[in-house]
Protein backbone atom coordinates (compact mmCIF):
# COMPACT_ATOMS: atom_id res chain seq x y z
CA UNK A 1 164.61 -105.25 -0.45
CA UNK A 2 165.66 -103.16 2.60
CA UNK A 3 169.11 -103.76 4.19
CA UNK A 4 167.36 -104.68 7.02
CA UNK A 5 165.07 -107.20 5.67
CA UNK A 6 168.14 -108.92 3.37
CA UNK A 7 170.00 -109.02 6.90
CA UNK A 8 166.98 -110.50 8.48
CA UNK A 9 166.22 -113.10 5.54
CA UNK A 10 170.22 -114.49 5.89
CA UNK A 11 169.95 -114.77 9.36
CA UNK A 12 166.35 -116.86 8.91
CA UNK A 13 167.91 -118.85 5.99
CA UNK A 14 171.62 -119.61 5.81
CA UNK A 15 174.14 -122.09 8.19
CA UNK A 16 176.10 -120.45 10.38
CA UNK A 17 179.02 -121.22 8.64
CA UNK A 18 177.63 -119.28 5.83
CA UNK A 19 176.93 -116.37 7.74
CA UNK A 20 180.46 -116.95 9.21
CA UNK A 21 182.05 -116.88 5.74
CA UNK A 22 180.17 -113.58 4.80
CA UNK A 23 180.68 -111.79 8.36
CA UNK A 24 183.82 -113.85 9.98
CA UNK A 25 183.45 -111.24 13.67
CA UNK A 26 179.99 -113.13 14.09
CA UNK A 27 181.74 -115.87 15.34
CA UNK A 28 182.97 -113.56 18.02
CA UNK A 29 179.25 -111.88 18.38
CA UNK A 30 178.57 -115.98 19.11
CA UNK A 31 181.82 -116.44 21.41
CA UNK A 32 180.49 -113.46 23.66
CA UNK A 33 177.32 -115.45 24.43
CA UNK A 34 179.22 -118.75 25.59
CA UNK A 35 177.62 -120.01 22.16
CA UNK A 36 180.89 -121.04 20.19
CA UNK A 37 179.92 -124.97 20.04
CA UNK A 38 176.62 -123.98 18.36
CA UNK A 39 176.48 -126.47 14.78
CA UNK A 40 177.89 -124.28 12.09
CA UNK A 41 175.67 -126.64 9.61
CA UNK A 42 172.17 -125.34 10.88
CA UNK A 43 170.78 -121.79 10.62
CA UNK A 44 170.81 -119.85 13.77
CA UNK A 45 166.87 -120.67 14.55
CA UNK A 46 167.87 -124.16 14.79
CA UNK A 47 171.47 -124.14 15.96
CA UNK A 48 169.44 -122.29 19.04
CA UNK A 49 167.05 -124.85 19.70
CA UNK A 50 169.24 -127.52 20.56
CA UNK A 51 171.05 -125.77 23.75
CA UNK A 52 169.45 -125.11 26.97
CA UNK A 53 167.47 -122.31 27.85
CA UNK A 54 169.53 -121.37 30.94
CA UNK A 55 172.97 -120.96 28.63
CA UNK A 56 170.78 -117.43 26.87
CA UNK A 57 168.87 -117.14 30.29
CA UNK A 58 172.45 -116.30 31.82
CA UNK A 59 172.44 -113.00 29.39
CA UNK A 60 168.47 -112.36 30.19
CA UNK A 61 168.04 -113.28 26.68
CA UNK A 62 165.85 -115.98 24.52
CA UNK A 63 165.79 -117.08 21.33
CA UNK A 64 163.61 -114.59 19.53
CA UNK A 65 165.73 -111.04 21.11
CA UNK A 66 169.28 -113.10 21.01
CA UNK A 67 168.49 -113.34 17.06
CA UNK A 68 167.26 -109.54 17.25
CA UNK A 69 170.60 -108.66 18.82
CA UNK A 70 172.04 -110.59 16.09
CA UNK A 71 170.56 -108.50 12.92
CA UNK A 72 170.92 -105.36 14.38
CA UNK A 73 174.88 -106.32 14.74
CA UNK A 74 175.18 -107.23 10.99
CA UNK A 75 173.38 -104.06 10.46
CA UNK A 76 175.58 -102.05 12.47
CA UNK A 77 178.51 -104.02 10.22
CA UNK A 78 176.65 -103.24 6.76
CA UNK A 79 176.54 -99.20 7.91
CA UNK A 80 179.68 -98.84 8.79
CA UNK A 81 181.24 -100.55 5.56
CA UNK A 82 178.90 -98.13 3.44
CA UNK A 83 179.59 -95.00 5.26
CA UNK A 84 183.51 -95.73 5.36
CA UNK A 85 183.04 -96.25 1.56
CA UNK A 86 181.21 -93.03 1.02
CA UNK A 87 183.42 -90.71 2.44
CA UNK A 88 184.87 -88.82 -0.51
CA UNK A 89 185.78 -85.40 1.10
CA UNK A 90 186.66 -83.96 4.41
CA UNK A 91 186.97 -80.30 5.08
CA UNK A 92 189.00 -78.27 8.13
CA UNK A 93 187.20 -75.03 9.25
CA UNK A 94 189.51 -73.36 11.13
CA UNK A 95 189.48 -72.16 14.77
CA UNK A 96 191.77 -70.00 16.86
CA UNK A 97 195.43 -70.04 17.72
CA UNK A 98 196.89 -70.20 20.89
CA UNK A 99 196.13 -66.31 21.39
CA UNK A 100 192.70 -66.61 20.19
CA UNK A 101 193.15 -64.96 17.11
CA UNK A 102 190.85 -66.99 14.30
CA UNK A 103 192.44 -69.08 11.50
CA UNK A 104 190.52 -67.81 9.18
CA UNK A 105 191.01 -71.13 6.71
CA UNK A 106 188.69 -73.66 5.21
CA UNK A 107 190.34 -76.71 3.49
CA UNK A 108 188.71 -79.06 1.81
CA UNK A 109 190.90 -82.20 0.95
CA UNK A 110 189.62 -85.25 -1.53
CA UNK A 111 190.30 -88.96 -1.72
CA UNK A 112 193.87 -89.90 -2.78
CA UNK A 113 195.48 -86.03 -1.74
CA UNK A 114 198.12 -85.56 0.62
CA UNK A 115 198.61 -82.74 2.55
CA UNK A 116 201.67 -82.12 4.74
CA UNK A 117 201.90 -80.37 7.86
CA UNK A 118 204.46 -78.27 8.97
CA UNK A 119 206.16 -75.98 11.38
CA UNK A 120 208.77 -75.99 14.42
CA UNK A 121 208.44 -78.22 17.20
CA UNK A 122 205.57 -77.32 19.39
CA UNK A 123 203.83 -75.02 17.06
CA UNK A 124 201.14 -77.31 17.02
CA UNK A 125 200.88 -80.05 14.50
CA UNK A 126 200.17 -82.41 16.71
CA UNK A 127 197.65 -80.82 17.87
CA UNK A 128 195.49 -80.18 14.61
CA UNK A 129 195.99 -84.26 13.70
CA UNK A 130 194.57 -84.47 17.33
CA UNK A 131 191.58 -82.35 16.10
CA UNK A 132 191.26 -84.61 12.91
CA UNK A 133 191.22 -87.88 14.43
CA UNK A 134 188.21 -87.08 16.78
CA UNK A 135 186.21 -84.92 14.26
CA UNK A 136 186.47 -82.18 15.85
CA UNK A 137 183.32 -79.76 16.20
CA UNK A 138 183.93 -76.52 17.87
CA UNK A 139 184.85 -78.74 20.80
CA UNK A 140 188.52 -78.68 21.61
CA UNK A 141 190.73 -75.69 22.86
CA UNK A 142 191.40 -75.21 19.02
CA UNK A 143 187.34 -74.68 18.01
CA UNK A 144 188.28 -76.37 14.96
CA UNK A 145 185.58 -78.12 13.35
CA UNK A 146 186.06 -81.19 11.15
CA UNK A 147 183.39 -81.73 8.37
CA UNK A 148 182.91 -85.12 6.23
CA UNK A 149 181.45 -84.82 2.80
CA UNK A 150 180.63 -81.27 3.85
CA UNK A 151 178.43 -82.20 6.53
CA UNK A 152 179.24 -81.78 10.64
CA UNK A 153 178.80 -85.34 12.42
CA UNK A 154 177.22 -86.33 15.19
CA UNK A 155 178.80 -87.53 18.54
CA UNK A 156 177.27 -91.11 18.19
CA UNK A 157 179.15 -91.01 14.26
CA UNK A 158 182.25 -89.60 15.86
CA UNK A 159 182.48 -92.18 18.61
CA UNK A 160 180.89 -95.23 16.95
CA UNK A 161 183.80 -97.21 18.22
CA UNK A 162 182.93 -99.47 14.76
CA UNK A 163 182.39 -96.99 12.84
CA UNK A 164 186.55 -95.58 12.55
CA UNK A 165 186.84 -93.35 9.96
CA UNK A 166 189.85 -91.75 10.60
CA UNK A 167 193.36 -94.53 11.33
CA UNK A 168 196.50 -92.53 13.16
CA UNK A 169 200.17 -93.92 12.77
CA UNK A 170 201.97 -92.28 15.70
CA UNK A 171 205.58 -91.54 16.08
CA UNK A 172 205.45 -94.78 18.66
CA UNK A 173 204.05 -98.11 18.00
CA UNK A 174 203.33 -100.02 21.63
CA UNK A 175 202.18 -103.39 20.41
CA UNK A 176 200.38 -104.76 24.25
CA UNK A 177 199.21 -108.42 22.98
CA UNK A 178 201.78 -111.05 22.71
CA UNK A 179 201.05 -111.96 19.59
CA UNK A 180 203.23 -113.01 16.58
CA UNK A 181 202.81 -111.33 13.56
CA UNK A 182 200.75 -114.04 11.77
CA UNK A 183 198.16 -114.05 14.49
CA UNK A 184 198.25 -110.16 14.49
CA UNK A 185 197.31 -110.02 11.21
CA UNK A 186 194.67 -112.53 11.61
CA UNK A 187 192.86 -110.97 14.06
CA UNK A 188 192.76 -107.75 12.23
CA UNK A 189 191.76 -109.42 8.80
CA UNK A 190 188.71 -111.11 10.38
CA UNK A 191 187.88 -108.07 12.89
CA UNK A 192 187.50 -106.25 9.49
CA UNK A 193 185.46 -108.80 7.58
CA UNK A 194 188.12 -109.03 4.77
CA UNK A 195 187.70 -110.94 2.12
CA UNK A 196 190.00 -113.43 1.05
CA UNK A 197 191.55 -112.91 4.12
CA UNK A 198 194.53 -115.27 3.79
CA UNK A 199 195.75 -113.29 0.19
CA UNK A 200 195.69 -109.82 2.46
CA UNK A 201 197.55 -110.83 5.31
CA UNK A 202 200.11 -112.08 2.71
CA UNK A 203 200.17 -108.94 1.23
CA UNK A 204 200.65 -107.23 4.34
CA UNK A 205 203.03 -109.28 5.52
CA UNK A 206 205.37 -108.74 2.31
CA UNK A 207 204.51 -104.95 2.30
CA UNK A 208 205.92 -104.64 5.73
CA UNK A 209 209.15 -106.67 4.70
CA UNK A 210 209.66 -104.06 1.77
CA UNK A 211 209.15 -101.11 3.96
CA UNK A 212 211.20 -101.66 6.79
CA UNK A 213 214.61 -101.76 6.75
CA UNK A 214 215.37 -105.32 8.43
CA UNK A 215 213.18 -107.97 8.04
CA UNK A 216 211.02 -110.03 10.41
CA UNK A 217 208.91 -113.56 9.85
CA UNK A 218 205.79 -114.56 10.72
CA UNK A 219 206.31 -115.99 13.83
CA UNK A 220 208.23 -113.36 15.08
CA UNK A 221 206.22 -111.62 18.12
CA UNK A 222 204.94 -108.13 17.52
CA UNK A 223 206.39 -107.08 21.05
CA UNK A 224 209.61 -108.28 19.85
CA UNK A 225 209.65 -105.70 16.64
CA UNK A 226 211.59 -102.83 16.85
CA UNK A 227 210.29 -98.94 15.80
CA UNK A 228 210.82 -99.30 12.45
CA UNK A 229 209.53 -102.42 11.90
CA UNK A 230 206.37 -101.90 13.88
CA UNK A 231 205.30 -98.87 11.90
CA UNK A 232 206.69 -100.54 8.78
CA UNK A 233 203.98 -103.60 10.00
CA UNK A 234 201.34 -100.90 10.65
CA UNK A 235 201.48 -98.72 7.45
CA UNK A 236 200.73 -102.31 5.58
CA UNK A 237 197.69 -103.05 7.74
CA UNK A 238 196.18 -99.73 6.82
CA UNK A 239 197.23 -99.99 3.23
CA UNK A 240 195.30 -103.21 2.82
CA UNK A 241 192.90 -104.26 5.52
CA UNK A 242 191.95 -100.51 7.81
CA UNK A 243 189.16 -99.04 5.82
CA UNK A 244 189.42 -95.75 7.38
CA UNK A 245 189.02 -93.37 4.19
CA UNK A 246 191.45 -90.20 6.21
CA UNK A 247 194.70 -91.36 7.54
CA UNK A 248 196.97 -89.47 9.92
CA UNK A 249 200.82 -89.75 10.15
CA UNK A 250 203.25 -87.95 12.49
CA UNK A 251 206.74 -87.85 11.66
CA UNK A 252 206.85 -91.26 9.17
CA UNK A 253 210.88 -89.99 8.72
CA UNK A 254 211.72 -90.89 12.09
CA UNK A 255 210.05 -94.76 11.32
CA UNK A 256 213.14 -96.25 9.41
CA UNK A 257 210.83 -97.12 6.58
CA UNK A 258 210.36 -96.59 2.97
CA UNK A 259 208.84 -93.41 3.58
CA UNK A 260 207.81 -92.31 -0.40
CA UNK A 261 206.82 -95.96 -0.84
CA UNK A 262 204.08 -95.85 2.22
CA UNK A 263 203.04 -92.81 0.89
CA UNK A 264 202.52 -94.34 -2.87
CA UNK A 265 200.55 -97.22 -1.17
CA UNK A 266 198.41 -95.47 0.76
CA UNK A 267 197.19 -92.64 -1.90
CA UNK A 268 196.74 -95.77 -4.29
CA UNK A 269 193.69 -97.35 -1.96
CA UNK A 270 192.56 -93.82 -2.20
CA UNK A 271 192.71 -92.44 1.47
CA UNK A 272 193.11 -88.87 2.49
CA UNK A 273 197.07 -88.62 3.44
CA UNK A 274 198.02 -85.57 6.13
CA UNK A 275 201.13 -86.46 6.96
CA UNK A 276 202.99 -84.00 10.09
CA UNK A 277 206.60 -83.58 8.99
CA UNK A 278 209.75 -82.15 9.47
CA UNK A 279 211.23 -83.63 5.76
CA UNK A 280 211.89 -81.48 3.04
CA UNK A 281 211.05 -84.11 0.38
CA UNK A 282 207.74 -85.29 2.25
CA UNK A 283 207.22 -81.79 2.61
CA UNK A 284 207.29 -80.85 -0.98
CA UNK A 285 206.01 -84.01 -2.61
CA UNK A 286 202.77 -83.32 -0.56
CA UNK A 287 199.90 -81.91 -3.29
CA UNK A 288 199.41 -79.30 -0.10
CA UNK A 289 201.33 -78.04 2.82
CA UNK A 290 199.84 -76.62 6.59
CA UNK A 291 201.67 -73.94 7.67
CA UNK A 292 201.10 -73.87 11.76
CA UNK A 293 202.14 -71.38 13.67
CA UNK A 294 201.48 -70.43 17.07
CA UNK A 295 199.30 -73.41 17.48
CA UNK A 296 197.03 -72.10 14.82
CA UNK A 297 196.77 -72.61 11.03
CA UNK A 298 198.84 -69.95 9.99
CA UNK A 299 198.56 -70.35 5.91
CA UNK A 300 197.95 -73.09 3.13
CA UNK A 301 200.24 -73.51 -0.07
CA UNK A 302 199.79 -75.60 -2.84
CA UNK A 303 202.96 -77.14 -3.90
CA UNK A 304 204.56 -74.85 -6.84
CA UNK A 305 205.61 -76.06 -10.39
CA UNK A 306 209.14 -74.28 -9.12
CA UNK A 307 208.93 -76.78 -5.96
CA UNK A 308 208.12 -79.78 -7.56
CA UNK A 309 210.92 -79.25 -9.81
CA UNK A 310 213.56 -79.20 -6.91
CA UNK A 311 212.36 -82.29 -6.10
CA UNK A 312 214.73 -83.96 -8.04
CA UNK A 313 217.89 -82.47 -6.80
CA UNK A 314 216.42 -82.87 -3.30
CA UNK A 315 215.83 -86.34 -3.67
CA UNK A 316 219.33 -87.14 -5.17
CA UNK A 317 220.49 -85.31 -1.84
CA UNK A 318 218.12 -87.56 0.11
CA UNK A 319 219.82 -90.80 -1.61
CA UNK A 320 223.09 -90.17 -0.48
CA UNK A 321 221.99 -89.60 2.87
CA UNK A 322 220.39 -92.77 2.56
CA UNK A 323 223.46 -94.50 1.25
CA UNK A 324 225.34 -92.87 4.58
CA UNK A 325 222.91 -94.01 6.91
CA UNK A 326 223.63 -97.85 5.38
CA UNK A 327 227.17 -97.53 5.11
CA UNK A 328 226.63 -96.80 9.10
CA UNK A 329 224.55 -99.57 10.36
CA UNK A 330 226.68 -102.57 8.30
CA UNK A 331 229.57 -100.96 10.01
CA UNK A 332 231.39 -99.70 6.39
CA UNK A 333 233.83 -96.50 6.19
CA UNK A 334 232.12 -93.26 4.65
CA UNK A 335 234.14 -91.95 2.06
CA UNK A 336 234.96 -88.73 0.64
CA UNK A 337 231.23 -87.51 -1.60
CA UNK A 338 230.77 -86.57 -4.84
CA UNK A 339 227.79 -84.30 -5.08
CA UNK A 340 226.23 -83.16 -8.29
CA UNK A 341 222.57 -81.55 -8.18
């Protein structure tokens, strides 16, 4: 059986409700069309039969095409999963630098990798997650083109707004609905049909609270969270409900979280990790690292067996600046060190 024609025979044979349970934003598609009061305990055919012909007439609709629109939304739902699911690989061909000279790089990166991206400020990180997020092809001042499973995309799969495959955690979180965090997470479980949606927006909830450094409730408003704990918020929402397979990070030292933890999380649900940094252990820990320069790619390097050995002595140099940094904000004295690498 076709997707289409499975799609088609749920809509023709199960309640509402049911179709609510499997695809919980088709209550919105209904709420869009004034048609929220419809009886959850009929199937759509006959749910529709028992309002008035003006309420669809309003939307120059009937019956017949307001079902129509229906499948093809469920559809549109049912591709997007599957191609989000099927990304395995995406690839940076590189452009030109900021004095046109070409990059001369192809980098191909794989599901649970992460890749760091570095260089001084203004050399142009930013810039190349820019190209990344929109997919990039040959289109930007950079003429970097971004491939998925090897293949170039098309603008309608690049700007599918449902259809995200790439999620970005900026440097600043500006939360605009004054929602608490409960009903944050709510509408993002059920705007991305997940299942057992209750369970994940526990999860994310207690992720959050373990990333960040001071924690928040539930009913505390998203507008009312500071940097920290609004990236700290975020990073969980990706980890567990954003099925975008490639995510972007800029500067995740600067959020006052558990930096190597969000990274751990994140790689686990097997997404693609670039993460633009200015931290040695972030940095290193990476499986690659971007060299930009001049606003262009200037070299890639995998992480060395020498490097990844240094690792330890730069993380026990990271943990007592750590333990500074607390001594700091509880208001404590910082006393003399002790440093042995």
């Amino acid at each position: 059986m076709t997707q289409n024609a499975r799609i088609r025979e749920s809509v023709t044979t199960k309640t509402i409700a049911e179709i609510i349970s499997d695809y919980p934003i088709v209550q919105d598609f209904f709420s869009n069309y004034n048609l929220q009061d419809l009886q959850k305990n009929l199937t759509v055919a006959c749910a529709l039969e028992k309002i008035l012909p003006e309420q669809l007439n309003e939307f120059g609709l009937d019956v017949f095409s307001l079902t129509e629109e229906l499948i093809k939304f469920m559809a549109t739902l049912e591709n997007n999963r599957e191609e989000r699911e099927r990304v395995r690989t995406i690839t940076i061909i590189g452009g030109r630098n900021k004095q046109g000279e070409p990059e001369n790089v192809t980098l191909t990166m794989t599901v649970g990798e992460v890749i760091s991206i570095v260089g001084p400020t203004g050399s142009g990180k930013s810039r190349l997650l820019g190209d990344i997020e929109c997919l990039a092809q040959c289109d930007t001042p950079t003429r970097r083109q971004i491939l998925i499973n090897d293949h170039s995309l098309s603008d309608e799969e690049r700007f599918d707004i449902g259809n995200k495959m790439v999620a970005q955690l900026s440097q600043n979180m500006n939360f605009v609905m004054d929602l608490n965090v409960a009903d944050f997470l709510a509408m993002h479980a059920k705007s991305r049909l997940c299942e057992n949606a209750e369970q994940v927006i526990n999860q994310c909830f207690t992720c959050a609270n373990d990333l960040a450094g001071e924690k928040f409730t539930m009913d505390t408003k998203v507008t009312q969270l500071s940097g920290g704990q609004s990236r700290a918020l975020m990073i969980a929402d990706t980890v567990y409900m954003c099925p975008s397979p490639v995510v972007l990070i800029d500067e995740i030292e600067n959020a006052g979280v558990d930096r190597k933890q969000a990274i751990s999380l994140l790689t686990e649900n097997e997404k693609i990790v670039l993460i633009s940094t200015h931290d040695p252990l972030l940095a290193l820990s990476a499986d690659k690292r971007i060299i930009i320069k001049n606003g262009g790619i200037h070299k890639v390097l995998e992480t060395s067996d020498e490097e990844i050995k240094s690792l330890n002595d730069i993380e026990k140099l990271d943990a007592i600046m750590q333990e500074i940094r607390q001594q700091l904000r509880y208001g404590e004295r910082v006393h003399p060190l002790k440093v042995v690498l």
